[in-house]
PDB file of N, CA and C in Angstrom:
ATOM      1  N   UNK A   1      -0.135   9.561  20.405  1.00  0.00           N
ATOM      2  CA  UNK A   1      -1.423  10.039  19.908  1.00  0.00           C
ATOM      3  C   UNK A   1      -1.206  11.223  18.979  1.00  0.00           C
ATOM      4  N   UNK A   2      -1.901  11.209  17.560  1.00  0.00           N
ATOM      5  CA  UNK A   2      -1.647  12.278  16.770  1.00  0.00           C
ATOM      6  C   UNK A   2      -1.992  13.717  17.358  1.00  0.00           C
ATOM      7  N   UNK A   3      -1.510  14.560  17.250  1.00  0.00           N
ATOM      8  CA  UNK A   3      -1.517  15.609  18.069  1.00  0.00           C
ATOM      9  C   UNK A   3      -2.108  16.540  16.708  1.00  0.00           C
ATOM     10  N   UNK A   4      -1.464  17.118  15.512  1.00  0.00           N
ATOM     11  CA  UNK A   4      -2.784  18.003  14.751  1.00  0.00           C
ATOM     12  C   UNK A   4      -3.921  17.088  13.678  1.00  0.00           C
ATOM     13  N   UNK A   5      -4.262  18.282  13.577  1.00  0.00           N
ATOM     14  CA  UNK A   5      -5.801  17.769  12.365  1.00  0.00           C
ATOM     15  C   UNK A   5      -4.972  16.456  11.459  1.00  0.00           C
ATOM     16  N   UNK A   6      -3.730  17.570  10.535  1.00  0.00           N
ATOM     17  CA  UNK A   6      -3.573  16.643   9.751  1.00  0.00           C
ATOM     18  C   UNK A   6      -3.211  14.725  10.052  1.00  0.00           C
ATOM     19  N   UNK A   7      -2.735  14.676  11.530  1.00  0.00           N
ATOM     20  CA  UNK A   7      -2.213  13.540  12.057  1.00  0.00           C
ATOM     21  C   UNK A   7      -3.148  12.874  12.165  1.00  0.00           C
ATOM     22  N   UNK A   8      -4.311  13.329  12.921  1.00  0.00           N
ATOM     23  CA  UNK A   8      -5.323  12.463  12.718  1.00  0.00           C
ATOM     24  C   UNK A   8      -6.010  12.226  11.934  1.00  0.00           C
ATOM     25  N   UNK A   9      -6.224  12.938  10.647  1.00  0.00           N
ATOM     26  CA  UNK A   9      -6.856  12.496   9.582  1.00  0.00           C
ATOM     27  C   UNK A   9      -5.780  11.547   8.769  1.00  0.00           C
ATOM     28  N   UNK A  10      -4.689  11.466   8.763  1.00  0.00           N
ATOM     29  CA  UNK A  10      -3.683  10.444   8.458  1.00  0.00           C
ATOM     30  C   UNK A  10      -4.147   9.001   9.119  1.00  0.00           C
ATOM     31  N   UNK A  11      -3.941   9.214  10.590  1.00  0.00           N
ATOM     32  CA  UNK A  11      -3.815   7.908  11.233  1.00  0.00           C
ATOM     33  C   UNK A  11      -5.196   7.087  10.948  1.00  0.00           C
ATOM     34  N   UNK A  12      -6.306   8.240  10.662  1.00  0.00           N
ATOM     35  CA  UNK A  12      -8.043   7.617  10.789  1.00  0.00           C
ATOM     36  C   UNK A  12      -8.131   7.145   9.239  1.00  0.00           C
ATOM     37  N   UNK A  13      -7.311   7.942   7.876  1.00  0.00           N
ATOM     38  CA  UNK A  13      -7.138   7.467   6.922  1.00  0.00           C
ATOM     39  C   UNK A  13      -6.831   5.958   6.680  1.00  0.00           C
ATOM     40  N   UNK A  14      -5.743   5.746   7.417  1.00  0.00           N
ATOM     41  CA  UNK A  14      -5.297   4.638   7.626  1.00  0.00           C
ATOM     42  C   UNK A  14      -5.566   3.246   8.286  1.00  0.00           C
ATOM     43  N   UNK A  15      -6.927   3.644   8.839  1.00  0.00           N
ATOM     44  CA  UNK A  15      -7.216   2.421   9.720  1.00  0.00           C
ATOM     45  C   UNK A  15      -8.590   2.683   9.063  1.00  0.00           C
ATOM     46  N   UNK A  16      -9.045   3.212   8.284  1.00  0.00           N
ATOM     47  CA  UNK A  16     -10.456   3.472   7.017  1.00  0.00           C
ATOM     48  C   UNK A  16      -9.401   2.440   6.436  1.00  0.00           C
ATOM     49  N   UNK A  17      -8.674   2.704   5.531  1.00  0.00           N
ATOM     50  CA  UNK A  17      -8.428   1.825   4.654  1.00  0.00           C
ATOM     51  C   UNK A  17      -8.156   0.713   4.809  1.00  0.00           C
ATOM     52  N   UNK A  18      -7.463   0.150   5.979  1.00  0.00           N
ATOM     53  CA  UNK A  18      -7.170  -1.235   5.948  1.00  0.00           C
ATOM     54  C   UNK A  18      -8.490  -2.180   6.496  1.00  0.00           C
ATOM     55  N   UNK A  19      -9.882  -1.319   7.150  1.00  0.00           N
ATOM     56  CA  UNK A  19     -11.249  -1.457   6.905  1.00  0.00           C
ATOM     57  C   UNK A  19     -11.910  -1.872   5.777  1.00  0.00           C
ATOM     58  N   UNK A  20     -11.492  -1.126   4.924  1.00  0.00           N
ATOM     59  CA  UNK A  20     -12.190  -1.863   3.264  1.00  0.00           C
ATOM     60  C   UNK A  20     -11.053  -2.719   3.579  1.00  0.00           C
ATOM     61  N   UNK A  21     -10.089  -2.684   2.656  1.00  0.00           N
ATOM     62  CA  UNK A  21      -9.503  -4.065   2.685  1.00  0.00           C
ATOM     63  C   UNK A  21      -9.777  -5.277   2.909  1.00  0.00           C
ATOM     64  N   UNK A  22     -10.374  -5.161   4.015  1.00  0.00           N
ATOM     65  CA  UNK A  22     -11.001  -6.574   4.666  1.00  0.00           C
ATOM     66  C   UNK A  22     -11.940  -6.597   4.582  1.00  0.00           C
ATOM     67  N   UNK A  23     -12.689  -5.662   4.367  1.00  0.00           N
ATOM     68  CA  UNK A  23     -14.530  -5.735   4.329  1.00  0.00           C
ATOM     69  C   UNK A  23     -14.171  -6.686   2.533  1.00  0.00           C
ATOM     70  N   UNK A  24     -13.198  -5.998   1.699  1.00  0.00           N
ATOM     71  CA  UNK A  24     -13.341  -6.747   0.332  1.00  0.00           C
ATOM     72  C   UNK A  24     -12.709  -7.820   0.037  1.00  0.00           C
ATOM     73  N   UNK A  25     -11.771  -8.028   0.564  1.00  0.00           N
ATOM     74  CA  UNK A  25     -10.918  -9.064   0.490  1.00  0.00           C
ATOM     75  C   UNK A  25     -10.989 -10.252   1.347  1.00  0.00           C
ATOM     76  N   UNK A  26     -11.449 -10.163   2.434  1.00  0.00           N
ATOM     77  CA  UNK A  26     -11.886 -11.272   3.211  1.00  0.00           C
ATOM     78  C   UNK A  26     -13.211 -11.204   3.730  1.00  0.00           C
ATOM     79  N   UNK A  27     -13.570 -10.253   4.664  1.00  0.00           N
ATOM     80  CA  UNK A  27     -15.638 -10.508   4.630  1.00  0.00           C
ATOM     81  C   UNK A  27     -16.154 -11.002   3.601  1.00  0.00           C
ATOM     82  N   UNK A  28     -15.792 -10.068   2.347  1.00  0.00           N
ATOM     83  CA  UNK A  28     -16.955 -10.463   1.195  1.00  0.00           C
ATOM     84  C   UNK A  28     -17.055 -11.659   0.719  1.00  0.00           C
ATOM     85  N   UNK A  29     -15.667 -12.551   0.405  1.00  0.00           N
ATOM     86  CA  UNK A  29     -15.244 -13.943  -0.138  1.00  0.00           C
ATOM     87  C   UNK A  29     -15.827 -14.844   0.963  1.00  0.00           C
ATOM     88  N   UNK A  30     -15.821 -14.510   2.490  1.00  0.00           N
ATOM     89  CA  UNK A  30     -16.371 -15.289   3.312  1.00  0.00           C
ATOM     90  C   UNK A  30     -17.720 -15.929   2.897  1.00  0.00           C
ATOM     91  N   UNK A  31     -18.370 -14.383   2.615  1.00  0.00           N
ATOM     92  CA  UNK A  31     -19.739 -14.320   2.170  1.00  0.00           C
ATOM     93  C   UNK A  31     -20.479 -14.997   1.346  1.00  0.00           C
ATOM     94  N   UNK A  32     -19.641 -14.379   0.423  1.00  0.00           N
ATOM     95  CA  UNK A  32     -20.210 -15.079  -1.363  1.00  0.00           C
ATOM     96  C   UNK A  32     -19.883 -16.424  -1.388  1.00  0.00           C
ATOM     97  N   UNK A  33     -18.270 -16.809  -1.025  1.00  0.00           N
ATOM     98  CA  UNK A  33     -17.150 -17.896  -1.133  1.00  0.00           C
ATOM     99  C   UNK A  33     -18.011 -19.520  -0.187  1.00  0.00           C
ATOM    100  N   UNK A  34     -17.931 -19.134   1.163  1.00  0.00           N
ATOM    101  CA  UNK A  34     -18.219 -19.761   2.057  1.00  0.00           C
ATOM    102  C   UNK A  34     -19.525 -19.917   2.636  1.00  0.00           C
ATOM    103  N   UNK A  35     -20.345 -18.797   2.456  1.00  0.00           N
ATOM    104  CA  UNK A  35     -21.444 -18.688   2.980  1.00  0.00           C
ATOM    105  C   UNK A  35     -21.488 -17.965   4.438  1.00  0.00           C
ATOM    106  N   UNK A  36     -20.194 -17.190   4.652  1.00  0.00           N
ATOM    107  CA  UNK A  36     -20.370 -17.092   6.030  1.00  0.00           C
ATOM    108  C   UNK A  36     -21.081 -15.402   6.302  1.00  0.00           C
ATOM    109  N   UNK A  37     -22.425 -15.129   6.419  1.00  0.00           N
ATOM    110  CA  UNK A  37     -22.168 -13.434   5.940  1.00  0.00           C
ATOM    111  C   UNK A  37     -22.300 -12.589   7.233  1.00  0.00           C
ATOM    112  N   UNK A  38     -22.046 -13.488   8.315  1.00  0.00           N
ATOM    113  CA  UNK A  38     -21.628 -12.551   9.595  1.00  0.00           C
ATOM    114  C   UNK A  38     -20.475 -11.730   9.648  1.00  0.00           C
ATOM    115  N   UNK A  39     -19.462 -12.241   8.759  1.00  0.00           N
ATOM    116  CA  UNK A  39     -17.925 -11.068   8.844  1.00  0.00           C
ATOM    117  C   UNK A  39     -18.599  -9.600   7.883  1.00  0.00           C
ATOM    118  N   UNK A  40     -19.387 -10.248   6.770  1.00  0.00           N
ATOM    119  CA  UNK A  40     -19.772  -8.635   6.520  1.00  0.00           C
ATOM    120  C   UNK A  40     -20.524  -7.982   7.077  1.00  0.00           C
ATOM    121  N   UNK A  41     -21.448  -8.570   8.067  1.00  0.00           N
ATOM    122  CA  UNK A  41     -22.267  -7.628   9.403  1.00  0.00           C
ATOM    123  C   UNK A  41     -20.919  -7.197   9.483  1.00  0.00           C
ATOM    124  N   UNK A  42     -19.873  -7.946  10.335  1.00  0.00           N
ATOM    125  CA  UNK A  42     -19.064  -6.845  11.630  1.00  0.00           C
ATOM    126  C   UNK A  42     -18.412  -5.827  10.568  1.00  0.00           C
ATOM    127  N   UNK A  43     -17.533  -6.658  10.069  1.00  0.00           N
ATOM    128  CA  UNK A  43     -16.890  -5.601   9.624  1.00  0.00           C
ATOM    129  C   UNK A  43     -17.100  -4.896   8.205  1.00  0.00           C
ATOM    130  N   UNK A  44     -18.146  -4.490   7.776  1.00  0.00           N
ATOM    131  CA  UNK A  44     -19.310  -3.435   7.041  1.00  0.00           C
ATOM    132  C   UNK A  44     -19.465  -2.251   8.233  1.00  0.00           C
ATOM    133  N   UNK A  45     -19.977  -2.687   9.364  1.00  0.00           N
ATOM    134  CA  UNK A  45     -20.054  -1.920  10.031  1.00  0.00           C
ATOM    135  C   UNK A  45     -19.199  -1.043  10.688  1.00  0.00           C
ATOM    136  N   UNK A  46     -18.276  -1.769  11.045  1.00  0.00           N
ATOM    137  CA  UNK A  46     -16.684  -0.985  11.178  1.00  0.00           C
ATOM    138  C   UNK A  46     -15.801   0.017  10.500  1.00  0.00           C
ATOM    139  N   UNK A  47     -16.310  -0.769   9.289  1.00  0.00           N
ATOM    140  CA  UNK A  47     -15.598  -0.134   7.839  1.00  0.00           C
ATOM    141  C   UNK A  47     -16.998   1.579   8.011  1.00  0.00           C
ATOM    142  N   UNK A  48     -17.919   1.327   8.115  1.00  0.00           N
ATOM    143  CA  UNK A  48     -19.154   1.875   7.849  1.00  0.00           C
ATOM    144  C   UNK A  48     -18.977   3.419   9.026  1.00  0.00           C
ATOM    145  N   UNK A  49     -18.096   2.899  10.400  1.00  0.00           N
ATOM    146  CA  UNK A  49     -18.329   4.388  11.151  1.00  0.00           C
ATOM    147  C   UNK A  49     -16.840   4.667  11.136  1.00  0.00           C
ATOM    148  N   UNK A  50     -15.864   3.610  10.391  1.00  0.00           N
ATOM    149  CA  UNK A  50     -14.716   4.714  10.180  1.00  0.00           C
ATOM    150  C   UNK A  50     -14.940   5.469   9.013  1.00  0.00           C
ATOM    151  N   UNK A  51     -15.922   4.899   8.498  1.00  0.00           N
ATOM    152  CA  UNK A  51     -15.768   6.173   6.762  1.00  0.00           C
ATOM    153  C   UNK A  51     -16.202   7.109   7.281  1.00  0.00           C
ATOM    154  N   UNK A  52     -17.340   7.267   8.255  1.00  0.00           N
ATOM    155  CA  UNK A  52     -17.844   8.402   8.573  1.00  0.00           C
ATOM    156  C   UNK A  52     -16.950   9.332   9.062  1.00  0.00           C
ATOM    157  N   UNK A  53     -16.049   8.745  10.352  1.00  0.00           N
ATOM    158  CA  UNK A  53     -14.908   9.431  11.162  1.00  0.00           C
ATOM    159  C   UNK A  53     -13.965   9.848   9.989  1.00  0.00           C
ATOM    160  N   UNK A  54     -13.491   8.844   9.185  1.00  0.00           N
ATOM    161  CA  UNK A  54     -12.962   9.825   7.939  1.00  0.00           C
ATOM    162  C   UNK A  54     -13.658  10.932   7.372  1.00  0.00           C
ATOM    163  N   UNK A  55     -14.799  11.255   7.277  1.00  0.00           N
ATOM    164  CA  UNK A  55     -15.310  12.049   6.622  1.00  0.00           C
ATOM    165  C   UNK A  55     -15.290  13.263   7.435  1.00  0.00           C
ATOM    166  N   UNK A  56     -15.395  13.059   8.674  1.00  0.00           N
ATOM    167  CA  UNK A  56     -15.609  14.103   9.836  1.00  0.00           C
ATOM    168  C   UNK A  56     -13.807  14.347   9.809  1.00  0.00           C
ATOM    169  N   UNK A  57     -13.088  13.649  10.055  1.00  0.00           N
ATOM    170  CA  UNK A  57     -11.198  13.736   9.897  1.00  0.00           C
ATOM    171  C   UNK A  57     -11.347  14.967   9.043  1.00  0.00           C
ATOM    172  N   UNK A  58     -11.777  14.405   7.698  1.00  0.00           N
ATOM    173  CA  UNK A  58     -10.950  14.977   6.427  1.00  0.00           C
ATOM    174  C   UNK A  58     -11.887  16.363   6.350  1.00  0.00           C
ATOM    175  N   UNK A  59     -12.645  16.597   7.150  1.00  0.00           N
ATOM    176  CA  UNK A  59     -13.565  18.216   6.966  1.00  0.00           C
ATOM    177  C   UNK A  59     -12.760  18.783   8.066  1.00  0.00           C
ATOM    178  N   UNK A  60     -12.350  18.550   9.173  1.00  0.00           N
ATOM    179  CA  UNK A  60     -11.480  19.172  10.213  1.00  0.00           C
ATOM    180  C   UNK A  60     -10.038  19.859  10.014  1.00  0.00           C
ATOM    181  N   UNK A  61      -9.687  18.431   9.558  1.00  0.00           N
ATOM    182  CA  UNK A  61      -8.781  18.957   8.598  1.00  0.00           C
ATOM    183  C   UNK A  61      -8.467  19.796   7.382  1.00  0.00           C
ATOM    184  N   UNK A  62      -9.069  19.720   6.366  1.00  0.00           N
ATOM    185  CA  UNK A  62      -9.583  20.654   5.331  1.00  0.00           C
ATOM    186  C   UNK A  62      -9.224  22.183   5.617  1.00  0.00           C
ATOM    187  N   UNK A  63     -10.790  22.089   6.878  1.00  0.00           N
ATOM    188  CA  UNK A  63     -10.904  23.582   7.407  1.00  0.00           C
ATOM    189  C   UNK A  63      -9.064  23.929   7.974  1.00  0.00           C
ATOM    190  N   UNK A  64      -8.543  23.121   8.174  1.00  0.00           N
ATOM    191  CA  UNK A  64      -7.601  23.582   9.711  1.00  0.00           C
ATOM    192  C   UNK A  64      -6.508  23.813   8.581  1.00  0.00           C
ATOM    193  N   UNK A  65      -5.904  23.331   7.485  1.00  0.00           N
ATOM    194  CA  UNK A  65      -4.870  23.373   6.392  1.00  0.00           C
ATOM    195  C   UNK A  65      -5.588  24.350   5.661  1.00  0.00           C
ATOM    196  N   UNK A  66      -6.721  24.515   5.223  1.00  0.00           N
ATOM    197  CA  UNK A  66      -7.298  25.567   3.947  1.00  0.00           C
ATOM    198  C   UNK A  66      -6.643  24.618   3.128  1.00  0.00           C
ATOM    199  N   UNK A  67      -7.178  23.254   2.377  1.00  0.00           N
ATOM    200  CA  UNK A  67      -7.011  23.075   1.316  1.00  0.00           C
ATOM    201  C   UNK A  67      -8.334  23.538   0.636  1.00  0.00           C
ATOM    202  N   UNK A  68      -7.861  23.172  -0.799  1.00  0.00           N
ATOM    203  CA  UNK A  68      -9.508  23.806  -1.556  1.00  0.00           C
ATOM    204  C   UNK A  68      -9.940  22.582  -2.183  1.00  0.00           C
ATOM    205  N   UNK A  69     -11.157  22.994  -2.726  1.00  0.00           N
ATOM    206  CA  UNK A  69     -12.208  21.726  -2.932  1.00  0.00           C
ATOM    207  C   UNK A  69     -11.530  20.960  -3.810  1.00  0.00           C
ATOM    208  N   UNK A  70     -10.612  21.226  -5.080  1.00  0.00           N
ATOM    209  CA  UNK A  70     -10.123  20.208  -5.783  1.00  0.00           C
ATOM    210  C   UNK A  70      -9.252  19.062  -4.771  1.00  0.00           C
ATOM    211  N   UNK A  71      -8.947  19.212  -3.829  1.00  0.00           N
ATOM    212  CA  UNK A  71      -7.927  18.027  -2.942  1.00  0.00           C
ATOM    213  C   UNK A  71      -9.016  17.183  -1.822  1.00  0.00           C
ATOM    214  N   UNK A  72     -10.246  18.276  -1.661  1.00  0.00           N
ATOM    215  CA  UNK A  72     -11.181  17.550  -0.941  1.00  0.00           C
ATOM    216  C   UNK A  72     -11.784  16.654  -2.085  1.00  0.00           C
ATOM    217  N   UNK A  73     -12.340  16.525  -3.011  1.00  0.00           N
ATOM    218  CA  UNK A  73     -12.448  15.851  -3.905  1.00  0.00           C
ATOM    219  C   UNK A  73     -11.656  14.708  -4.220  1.00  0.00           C
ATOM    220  N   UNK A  74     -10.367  15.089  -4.280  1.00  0.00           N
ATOM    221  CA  UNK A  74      -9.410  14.125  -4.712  1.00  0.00           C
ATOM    222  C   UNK A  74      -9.946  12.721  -3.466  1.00  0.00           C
ATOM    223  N   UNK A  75      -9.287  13.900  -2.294  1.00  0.00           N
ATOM    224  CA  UNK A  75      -9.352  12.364  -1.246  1.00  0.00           C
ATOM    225  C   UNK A  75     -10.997  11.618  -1.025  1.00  0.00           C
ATOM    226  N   UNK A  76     -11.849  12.271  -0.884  1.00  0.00           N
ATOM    227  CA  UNK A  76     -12.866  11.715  -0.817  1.00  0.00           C
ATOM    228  C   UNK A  76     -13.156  10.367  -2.055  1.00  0.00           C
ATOM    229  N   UNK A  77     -12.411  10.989  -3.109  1.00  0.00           N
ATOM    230  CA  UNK A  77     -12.399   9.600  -4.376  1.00  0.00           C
ATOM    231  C   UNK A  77     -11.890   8.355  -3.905  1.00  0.00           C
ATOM    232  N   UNK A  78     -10.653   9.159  -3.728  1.00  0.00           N
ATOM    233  CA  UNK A  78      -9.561   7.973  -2.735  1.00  0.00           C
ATOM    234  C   UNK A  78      -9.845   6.993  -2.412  1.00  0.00           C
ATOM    235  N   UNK A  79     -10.439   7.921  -0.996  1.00  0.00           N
ATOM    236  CA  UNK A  79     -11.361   6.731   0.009  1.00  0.00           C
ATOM    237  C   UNK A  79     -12.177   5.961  -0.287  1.00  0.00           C
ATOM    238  N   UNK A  80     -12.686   5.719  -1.731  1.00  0.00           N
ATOM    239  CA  UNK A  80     -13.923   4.989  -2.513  1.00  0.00           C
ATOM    240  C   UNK A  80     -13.028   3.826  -3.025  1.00  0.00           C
ATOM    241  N   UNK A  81     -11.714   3.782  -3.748  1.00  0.00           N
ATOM    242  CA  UNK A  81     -10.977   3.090  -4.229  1.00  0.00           C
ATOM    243  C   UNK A  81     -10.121   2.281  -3.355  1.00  0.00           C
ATOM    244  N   UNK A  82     -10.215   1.056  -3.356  1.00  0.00           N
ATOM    245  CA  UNK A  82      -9.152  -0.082  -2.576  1.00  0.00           C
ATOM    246  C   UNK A  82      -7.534   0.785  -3.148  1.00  0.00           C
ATOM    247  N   UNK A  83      -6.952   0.642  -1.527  1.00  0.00           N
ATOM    248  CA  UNK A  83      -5.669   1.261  -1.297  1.00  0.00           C
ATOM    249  C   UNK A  83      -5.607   2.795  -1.348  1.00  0.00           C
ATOM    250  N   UNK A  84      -6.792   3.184  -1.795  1.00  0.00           N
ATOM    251  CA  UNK A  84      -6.224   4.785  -2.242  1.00  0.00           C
ATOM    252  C   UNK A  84      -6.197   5.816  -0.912  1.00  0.00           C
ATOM    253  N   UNK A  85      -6.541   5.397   0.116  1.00  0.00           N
ATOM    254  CA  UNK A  85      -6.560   6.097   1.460  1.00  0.00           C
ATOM    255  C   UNK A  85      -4.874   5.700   1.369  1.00  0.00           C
ATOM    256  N   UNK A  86      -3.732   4.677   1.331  1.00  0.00           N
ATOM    257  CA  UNK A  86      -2.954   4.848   1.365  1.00  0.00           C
ATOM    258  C   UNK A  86      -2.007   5.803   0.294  1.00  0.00           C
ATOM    259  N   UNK A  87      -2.411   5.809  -1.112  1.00  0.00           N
ATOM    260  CA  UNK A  87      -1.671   6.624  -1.755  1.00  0.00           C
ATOM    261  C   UNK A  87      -2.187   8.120  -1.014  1.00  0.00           C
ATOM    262  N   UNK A  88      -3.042   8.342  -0.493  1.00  0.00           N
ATOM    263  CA  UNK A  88      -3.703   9.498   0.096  1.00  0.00           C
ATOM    264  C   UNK A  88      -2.538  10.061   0.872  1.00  0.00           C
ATOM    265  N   UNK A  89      -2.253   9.410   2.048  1.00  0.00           N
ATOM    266  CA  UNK A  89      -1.469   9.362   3.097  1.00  0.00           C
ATOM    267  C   UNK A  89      -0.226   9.714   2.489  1.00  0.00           C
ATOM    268  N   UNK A  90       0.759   9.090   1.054  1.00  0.00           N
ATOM    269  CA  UNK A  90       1.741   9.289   0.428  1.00  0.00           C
ATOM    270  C   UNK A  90       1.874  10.791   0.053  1.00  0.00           C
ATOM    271  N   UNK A  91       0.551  10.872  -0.438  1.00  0.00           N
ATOM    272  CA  UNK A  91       0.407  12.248  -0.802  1.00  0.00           C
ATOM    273  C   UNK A  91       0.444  13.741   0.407  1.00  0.00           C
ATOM    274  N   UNK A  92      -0.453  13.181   1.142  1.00  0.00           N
ATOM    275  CA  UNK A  92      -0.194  14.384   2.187  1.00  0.00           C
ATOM    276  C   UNK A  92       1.377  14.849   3.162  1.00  0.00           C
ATOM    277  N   UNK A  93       1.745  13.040   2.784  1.00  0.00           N
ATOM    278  CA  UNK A  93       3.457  13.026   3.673  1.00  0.00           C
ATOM    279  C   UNK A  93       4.477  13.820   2.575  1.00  0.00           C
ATOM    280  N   UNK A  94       4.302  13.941   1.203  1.00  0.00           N
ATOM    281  CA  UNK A  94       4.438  14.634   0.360  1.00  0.00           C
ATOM    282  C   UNK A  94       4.642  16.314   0.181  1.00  0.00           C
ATOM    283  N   UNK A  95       3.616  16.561   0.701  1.00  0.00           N
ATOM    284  CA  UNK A  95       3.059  17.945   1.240  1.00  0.00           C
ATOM    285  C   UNK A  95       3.844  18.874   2.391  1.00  0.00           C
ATOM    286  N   UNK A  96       4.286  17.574   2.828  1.00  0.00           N
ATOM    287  CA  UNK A  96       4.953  18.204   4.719  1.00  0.00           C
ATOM    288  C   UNK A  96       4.265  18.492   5.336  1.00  0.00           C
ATOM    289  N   UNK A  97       3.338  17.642   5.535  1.00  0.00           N
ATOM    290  CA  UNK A  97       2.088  18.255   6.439  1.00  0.00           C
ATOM    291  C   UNK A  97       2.862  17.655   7.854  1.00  0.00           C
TER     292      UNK A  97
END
């Protein structure tokens, strides 16, 4: 179990992102593709209270490192862009956090 801020905003980064992923890459095609639009109920919704928990992660964290608003910015973009919670993660392992 991640033990500081930054660990868990890593590990919650990381399971946000592979959330979209699938909300775009497979729910949505279900959807549009197949007709099936129950995978984007579930997992919209999934995707929907890890962004939040990311959002709550990445303010805990924030506060607990003192980064400044240009990196809170950055990642919050991130997290909008398919994969970028992982270059995120590259970046903070970067850091030595």
């Amino acid at each position: 179990m991640p033990q500081t801020k930054i660990e868990q905003f890593r590990l919650i980064a990381k399971i946000e992102g592979i959330s979209f992923l699938l909300l775009l890459f497979i729910a949505m095609p279900l959807k549009y593709m197949m007709g099936i639009p129950e995978a984007v109920k579930v997992v919209g919704m999934a995707h929907g209270i890890l962004f939040i928990l990311f959002l709550y992660a990445q303010l805990m964290a924030s506060i607990n490192e003192k980064w400044g608003i240009k990196f809170d910015i950055l990642a919050f973009v991130l997290s909008l862009i398919p994969f970028g919670t992982f270059y995120l993660n590259k970046r903070l392992l970067a850091r030595n956090f």
